[in-house]
PDB file of N, CA and C in Angstrom:
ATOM      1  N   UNK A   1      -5.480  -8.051  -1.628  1.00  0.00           N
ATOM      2  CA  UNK A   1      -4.327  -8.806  -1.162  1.00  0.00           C
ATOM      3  C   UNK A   1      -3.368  -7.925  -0.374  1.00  0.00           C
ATOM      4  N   UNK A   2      -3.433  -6.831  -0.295  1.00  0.00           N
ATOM      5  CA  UNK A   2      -2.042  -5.483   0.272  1.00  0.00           C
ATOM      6  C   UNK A   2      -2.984  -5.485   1.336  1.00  0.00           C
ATOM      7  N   UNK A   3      -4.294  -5.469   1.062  1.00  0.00           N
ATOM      8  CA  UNK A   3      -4.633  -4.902   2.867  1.00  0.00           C
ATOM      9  C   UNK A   3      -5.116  -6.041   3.643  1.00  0.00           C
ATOM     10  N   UNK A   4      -4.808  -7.371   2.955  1.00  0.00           N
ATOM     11  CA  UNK A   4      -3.944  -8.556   3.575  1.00  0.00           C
ATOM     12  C   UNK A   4      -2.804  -8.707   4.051  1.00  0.00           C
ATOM     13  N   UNK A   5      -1.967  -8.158   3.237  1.00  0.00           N
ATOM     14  CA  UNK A   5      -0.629  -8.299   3.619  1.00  0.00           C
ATOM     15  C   UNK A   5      -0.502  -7.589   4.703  1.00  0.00           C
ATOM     16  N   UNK A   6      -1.207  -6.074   5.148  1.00  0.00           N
ATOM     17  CA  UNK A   6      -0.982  -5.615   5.832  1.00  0.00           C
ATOM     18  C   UNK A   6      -1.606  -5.504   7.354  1.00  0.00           C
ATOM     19  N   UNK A   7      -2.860  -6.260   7.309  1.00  0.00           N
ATOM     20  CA  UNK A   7      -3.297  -7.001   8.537  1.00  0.00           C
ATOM     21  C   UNK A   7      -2.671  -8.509   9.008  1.00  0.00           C
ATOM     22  N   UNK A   8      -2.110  -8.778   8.402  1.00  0.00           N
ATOM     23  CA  UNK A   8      -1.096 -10.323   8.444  1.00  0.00           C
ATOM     24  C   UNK A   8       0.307 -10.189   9.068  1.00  0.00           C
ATOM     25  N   UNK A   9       0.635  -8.546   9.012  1.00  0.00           N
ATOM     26  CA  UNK A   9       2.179  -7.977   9.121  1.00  0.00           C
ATOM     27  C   UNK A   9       2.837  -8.251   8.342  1.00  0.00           C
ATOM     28  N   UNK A  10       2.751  -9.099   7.409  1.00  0.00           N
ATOM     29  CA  UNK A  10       3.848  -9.231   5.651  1.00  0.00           C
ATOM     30  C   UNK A  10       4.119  -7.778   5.608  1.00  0.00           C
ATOM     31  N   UNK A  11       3.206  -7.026   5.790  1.00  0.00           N
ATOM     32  CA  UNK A  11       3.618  -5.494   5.981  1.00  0.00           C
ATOM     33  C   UNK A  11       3.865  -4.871   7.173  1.00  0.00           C
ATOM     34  N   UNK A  12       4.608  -4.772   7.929  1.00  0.00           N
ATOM     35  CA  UNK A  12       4.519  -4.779   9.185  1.00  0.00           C
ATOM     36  C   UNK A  12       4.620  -2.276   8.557  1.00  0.00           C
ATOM     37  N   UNK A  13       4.103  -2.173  10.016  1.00  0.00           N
ATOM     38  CA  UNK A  13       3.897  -0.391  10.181  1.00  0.00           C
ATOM     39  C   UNK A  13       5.233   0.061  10.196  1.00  0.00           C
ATOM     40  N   UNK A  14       5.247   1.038   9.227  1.00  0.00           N
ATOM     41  CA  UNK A  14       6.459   1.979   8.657  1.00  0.00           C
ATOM     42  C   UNK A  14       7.211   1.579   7.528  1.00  0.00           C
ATOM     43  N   UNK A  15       6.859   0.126   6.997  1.00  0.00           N
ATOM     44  CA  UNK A  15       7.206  -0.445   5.914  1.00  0.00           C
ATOM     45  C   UNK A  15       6.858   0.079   4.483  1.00  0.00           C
ATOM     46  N   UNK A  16       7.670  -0.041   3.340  1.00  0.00           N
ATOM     47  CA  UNK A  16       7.362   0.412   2.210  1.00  0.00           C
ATOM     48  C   UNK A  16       6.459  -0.737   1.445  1.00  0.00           C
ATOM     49  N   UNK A  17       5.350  -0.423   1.008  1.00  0.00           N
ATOM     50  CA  UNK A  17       3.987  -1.445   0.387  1.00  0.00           C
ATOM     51  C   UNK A  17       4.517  -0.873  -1.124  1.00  0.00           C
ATOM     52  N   UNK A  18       4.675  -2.203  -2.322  1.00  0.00           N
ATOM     53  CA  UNK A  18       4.895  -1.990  -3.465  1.00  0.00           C
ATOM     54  C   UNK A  18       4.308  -0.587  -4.027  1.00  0.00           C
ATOM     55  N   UNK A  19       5.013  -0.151  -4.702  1.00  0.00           N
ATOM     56  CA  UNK A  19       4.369   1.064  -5.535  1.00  0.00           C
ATOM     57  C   UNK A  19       3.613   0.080  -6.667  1.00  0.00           C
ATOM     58  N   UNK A  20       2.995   1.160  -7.685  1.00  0.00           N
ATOM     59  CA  UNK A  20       1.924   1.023  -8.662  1.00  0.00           C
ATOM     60  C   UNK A  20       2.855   0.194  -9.690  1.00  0.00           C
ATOM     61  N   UNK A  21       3.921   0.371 -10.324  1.00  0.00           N
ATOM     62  CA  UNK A  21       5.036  -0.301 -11.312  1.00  0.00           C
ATOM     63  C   UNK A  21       5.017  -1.462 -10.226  1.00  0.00           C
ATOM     64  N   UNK A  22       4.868  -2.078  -8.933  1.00  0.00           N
ATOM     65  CA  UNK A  22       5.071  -3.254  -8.777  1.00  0.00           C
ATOM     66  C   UNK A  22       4.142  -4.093  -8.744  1.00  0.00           C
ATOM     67  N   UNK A  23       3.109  -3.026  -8.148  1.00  0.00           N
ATOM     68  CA  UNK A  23       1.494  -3.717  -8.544  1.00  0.00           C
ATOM     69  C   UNK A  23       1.263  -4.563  -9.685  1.00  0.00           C
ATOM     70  N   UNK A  24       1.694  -3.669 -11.261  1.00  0.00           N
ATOM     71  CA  UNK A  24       1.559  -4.385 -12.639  1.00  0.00           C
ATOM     72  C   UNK A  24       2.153  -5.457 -12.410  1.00  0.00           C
ATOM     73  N   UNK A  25       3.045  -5.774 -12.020  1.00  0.00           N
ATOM     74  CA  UNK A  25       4.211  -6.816 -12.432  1.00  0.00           C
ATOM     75  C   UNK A  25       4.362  -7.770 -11.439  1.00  0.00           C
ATOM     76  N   UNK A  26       3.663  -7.647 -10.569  1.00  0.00           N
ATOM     77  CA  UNK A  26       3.258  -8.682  -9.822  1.00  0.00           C
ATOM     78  C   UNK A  26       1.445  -9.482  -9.723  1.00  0.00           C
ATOM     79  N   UNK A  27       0.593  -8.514  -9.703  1.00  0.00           N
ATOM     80  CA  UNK A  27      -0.808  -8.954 -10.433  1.00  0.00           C
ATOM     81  C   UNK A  27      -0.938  -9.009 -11.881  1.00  0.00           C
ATOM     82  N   UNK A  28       0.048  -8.035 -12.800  1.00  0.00           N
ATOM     83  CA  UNK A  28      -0.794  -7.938 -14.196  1.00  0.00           C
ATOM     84  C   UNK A  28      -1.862  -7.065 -14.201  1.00  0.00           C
ATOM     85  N   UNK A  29      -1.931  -5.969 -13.301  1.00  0.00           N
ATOM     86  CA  UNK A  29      -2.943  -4.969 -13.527  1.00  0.00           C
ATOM     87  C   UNK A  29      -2.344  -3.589 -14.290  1.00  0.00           C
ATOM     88  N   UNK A  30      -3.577  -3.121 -14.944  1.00  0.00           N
ATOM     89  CA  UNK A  30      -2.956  -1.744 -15.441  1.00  0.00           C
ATOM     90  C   UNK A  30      -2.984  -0.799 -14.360  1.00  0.00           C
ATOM     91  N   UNK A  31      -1.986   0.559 -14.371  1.00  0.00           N
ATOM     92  CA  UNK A  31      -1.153   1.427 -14.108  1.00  0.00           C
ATOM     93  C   UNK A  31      -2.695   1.941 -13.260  1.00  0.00           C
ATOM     94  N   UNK A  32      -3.555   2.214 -14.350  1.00  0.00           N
ATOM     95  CA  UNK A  32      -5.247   3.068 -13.304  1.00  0.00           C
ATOM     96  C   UNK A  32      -5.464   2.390 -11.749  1.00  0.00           C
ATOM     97  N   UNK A  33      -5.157   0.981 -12.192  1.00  0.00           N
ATOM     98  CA  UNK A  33      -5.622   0.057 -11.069  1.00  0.00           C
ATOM     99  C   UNK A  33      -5.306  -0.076 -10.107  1.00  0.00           C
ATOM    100  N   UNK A  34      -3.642   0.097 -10.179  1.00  0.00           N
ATOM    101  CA  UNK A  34      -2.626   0.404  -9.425  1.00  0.00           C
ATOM    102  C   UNK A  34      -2.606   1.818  -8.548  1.00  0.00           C
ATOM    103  N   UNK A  35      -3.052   2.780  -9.278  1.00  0.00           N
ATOM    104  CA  UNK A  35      -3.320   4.178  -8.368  1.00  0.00           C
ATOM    105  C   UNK A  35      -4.362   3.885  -7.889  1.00  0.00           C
ATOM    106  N   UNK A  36      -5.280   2.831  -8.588  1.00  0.00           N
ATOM    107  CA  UNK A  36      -6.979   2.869  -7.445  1.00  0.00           C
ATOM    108  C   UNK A  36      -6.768   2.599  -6.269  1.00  0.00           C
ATOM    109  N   UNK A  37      -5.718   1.565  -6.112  1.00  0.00           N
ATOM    110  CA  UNK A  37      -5.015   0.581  -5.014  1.00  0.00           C
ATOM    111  C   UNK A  37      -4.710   1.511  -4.257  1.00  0.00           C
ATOM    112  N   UNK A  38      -3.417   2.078  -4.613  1.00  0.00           N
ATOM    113  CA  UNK A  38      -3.088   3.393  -3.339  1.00  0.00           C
ATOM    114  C   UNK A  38      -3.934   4.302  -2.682  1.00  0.00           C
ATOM    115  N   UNK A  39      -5.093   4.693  -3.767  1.00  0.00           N
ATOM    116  CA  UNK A  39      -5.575   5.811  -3.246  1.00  0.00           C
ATOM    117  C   UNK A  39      -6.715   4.759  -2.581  1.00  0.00           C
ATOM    118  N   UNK A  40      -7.377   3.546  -2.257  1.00  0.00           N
ATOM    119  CA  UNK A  40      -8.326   3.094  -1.529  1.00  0.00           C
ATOM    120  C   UNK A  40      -7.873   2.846  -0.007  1.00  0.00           C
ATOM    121  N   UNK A  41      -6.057   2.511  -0.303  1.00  0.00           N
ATOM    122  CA  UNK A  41      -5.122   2.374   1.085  1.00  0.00           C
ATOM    123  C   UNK A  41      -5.121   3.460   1.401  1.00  0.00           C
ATOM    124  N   UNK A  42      -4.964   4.551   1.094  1.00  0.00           N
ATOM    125  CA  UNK A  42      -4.865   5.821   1.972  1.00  0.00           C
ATOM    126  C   UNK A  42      -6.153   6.303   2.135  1.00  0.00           C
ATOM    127  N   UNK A  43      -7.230   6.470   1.576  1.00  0.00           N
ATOM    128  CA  UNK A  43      -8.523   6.754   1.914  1.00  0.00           C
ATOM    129  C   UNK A  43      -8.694   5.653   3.171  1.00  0.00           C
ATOM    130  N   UNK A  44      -8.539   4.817   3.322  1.00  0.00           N
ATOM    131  CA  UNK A  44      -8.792   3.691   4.547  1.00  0.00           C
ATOM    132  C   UNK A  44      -7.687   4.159   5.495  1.00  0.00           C
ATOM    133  N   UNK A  45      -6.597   4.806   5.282  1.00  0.00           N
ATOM    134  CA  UNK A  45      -5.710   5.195   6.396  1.00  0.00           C
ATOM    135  C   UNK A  45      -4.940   3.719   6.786  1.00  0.00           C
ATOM    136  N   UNK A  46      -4.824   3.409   5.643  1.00  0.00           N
ATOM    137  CA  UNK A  46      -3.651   1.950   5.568  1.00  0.00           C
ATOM    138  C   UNK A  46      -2.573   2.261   5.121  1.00  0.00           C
ATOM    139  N   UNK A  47      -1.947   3.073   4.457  1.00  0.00           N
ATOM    140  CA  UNK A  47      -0.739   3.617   3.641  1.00  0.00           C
ATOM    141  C   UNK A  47      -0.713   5.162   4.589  1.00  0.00           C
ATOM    142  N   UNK A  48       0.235   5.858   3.811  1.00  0.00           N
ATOM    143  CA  UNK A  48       0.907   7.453   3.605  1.00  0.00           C
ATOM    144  C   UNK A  48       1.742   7.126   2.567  1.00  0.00           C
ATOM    145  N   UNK A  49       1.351   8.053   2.123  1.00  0.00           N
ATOM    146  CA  UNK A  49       2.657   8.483   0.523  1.00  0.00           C
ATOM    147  C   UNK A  49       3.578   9.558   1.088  1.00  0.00           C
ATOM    148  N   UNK A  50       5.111   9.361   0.943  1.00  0.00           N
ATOM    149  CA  UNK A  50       5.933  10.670   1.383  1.00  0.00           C
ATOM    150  C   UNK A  50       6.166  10.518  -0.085  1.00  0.00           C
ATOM    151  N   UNK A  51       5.994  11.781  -0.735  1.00  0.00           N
ATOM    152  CA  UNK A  51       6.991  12.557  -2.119  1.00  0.00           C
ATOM    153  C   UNK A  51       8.096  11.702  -2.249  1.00  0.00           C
ATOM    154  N   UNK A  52       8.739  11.402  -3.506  1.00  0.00           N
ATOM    155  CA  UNK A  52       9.682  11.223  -3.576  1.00  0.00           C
ATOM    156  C   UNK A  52      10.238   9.700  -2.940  1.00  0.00           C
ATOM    157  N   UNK A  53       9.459   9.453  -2.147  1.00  0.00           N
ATOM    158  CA  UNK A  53      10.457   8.135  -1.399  1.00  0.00           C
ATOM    159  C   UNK A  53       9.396   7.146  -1.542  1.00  0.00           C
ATOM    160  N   UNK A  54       8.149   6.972  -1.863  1.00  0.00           N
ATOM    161  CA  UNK A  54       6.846   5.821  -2.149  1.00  0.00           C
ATOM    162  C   UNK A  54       5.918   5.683  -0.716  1.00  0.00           C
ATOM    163  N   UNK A  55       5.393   4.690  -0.366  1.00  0.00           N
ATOM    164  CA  UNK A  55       4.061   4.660   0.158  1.00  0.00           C
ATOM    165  C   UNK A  55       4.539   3.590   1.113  1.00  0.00           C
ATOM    166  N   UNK A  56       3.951   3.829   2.283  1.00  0.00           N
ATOM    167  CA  UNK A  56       4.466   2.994   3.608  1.00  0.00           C
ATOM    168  C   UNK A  56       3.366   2.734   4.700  1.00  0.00           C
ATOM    169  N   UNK A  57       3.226   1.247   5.098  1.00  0.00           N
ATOM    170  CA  UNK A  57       1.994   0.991   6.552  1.00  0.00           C
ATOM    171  C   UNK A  57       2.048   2.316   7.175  1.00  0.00           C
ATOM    172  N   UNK A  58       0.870   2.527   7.312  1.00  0.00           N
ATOM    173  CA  UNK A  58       0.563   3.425   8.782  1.00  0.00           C
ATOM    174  C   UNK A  58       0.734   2.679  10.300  1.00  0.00           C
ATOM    175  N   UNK A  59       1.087   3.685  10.901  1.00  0.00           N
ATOM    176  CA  UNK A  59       1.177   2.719  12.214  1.00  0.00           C
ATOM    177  C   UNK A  59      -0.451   2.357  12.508  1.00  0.00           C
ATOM    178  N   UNK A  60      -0.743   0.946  13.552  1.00  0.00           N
ATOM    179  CA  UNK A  60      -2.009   1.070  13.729  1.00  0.00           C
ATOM    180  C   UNK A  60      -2.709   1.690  14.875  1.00  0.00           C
ATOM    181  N   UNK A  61      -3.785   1.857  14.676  1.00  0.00           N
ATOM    182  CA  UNK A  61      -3.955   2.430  16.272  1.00  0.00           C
ATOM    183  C   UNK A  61      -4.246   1.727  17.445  1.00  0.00           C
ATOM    184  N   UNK A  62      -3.915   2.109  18.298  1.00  0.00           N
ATOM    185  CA  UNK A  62      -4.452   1.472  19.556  1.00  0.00           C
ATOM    186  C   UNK A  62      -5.197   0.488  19.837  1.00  0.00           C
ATOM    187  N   UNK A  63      -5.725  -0.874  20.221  1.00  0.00           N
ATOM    188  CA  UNK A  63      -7.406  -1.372  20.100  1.00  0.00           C
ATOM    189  C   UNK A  63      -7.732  -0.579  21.615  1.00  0.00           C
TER     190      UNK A  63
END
């Protein structure tokens, strides 16, 4: 559904995509599931995590 949201622009690029605490509490998934989430968006180069401030669209590239 996030890498819906984020081909749809609900996430539009440079935007902050729920962290893992919003993941739970909006699906009902556990906390593991929630880091699987991030780390499958950034392995796909759909997210960046900055330290400290949470996880945000990548811009897209070019077609």
């Amino acid at each position: 559904m996030i890498r819906d949201r984020i081909a749809d622009g609900t996430y539009p690029p440079r935007s902050r995509v729920p962290s893992v605490l919003q993941l739970q509490a909006e699906f009902g998934i556990a906390a593991a599931t929630g880091q699987k989430v991030h780390r499958a968006l950034r392995e796909e180069k759909l997210i960046y995590t900055e330290p400290g401030l949470g996880s945000f669209v990548a811009d897209r590239p070019a077609d």
